[in-house]
Protein backbone atom coordinates (compact mmCIF):
# COMPACT_ATOMS: atom_id res chain seq x y z
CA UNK A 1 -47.29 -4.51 27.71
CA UNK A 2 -47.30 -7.94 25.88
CA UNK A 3 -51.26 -7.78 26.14
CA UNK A 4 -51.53 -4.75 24.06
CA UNK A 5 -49.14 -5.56 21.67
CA UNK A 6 -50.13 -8.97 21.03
CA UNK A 7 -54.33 -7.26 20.90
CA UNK A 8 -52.72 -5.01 18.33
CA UNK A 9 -51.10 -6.98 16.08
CA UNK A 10 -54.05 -9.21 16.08
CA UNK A 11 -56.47 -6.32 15.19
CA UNK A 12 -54.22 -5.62 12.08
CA UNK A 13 -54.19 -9.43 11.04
CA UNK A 14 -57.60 -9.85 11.52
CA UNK A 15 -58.38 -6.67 9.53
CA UNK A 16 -56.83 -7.04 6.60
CA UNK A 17 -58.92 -10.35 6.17
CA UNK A 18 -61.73 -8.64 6.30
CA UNK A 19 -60.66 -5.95 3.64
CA UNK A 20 -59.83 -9.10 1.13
CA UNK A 21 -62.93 -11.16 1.37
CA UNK A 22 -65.29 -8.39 -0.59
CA UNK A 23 -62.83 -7.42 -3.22
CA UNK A 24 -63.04 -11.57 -4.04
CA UNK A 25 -66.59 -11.55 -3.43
CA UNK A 26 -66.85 -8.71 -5.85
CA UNK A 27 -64.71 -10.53 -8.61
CA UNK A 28 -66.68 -13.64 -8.12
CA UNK A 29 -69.80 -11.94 -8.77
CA UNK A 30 -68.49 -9.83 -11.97
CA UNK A 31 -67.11 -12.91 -13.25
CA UNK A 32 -70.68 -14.88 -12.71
CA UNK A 33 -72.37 -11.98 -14.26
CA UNK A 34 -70.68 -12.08 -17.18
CA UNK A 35 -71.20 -16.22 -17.76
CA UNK A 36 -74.85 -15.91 -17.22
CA UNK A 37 -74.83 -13.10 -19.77
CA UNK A 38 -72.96 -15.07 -22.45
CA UNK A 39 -74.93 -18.35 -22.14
CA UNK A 40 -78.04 -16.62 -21.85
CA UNK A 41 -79.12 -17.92 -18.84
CA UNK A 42 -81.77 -15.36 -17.46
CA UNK A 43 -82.99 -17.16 -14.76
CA UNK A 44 -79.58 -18.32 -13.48
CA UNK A 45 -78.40 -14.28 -13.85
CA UNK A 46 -81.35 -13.16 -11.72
CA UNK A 47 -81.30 -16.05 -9.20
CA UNK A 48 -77.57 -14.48 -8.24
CA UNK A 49 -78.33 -11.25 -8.20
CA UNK A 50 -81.02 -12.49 -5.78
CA UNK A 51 -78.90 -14.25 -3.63
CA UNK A 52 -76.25 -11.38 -3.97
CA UNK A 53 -78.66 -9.19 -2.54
CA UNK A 54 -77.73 -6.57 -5.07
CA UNK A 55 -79.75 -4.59 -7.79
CA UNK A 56 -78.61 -4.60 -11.52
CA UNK A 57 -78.50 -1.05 -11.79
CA UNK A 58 -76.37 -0.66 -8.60
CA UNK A 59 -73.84 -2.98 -9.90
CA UNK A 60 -73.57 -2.37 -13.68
CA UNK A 61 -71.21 0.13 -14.85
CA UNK A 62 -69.46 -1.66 -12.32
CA UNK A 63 -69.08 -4.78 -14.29
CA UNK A 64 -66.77 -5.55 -17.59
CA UNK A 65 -67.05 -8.74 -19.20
CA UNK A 66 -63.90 -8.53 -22.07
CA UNK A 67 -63.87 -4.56 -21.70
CA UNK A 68 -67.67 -4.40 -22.33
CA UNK A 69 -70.39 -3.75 -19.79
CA UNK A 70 -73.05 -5.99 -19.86
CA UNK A 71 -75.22 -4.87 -22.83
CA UNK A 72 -72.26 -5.05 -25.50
CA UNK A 73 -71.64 -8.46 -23.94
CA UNK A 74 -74.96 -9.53 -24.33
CA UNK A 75 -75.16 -8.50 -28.05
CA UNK A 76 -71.66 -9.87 -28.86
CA UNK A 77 -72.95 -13.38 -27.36
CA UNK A 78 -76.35 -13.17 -29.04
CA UNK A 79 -77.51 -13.25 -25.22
CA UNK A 80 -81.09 -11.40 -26.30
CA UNK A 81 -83.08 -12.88 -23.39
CA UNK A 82 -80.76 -11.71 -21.06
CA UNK A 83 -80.09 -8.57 -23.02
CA UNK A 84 -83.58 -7.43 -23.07
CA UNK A 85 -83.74 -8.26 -19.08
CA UNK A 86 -80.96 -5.63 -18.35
CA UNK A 87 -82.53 -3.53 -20.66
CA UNK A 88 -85.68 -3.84 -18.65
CA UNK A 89 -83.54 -3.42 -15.33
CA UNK A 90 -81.81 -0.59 -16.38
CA UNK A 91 -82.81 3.21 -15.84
CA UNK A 92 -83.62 5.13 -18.74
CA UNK A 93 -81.46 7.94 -18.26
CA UNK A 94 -78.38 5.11 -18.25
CA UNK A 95 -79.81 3.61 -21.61
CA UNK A 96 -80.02 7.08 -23.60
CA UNK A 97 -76.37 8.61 -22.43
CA UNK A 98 -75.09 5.11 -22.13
CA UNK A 99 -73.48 4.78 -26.04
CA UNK A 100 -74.76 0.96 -26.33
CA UNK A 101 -76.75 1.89 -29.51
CA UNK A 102 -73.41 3.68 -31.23
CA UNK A 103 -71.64 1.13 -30.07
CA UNK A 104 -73.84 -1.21 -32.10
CA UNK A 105 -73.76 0.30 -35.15
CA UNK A 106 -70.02 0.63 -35.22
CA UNK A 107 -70.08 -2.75 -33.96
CA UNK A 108 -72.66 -4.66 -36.78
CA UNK A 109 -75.12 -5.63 -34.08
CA UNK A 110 -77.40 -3.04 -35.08
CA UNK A 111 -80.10 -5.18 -36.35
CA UNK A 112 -80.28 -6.78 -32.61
CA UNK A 113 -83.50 -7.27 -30.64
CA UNK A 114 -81.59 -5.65 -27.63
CA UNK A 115 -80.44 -2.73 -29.60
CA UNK A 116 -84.42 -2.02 -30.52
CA UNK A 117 -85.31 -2.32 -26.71
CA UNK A 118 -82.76 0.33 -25.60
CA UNK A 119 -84.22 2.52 -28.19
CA UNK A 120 -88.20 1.50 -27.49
CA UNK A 121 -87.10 2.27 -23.57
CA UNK A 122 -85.01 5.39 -23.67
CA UNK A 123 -86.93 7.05 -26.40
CA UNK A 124 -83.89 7.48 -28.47
């Protein structure tokens, strides 16, 4: 009786370590993201998405840096390298329904380099 008790109350301990670790993992990332994005540090930006073993596209409208995803970040920290590299990484379809190029406008970053590659790559 003590056996399965104690095996049970173990199981739950040890489980809800497991269900923490990603969630941090997952914040840790987001929050890396969004540094790499601001100092414009392409290289630094892919090398943990590398070691992440995840794919821009899979994680993006995942990420908010200040309320923004990615691309708005990017243009608000005159990040063009690593703009145009999401832009590049990015699907098409996301580009032209994504609102980055409105959001520009309204925003005065119209005249960015990144705004012109969303438009060269979704056709808009």
């Amino acid at each position: 009786m003590n056996f399965k008790t104690t095996l049970v109350v173990s199981a739950l301990i040890s489980s809800s370590f497991l269900v923490a670790t990603p969630a941090s993992a997952n914040t840790q990332l987001a929050a890396s993201l969004c540094d790499y994005v601001a100092a414009d540090d392409k290289s630094r930006l892919r090398k943990k998405l590398k070691e992440s073993r995840v794919k821009l596209r899979n994680v993006f409208s995942g990420v908010s840096c200040s309320g923004n995803n990615l691309l708005r970040h990017a243009m608000q920290s005159n990040a063009n390298g690593t703009g145009q590299f999401i832009v590049k990484k990015l699907p098409k379809s996301d580009l032209a329904s994504g609102g980055d190029v409105d959001w520009a406008a309204a925003n005065g970053h119209s005249g960015s380099p990144i705004v012109a590659d969303i438009k060269a790559r979704a056709g808009i």
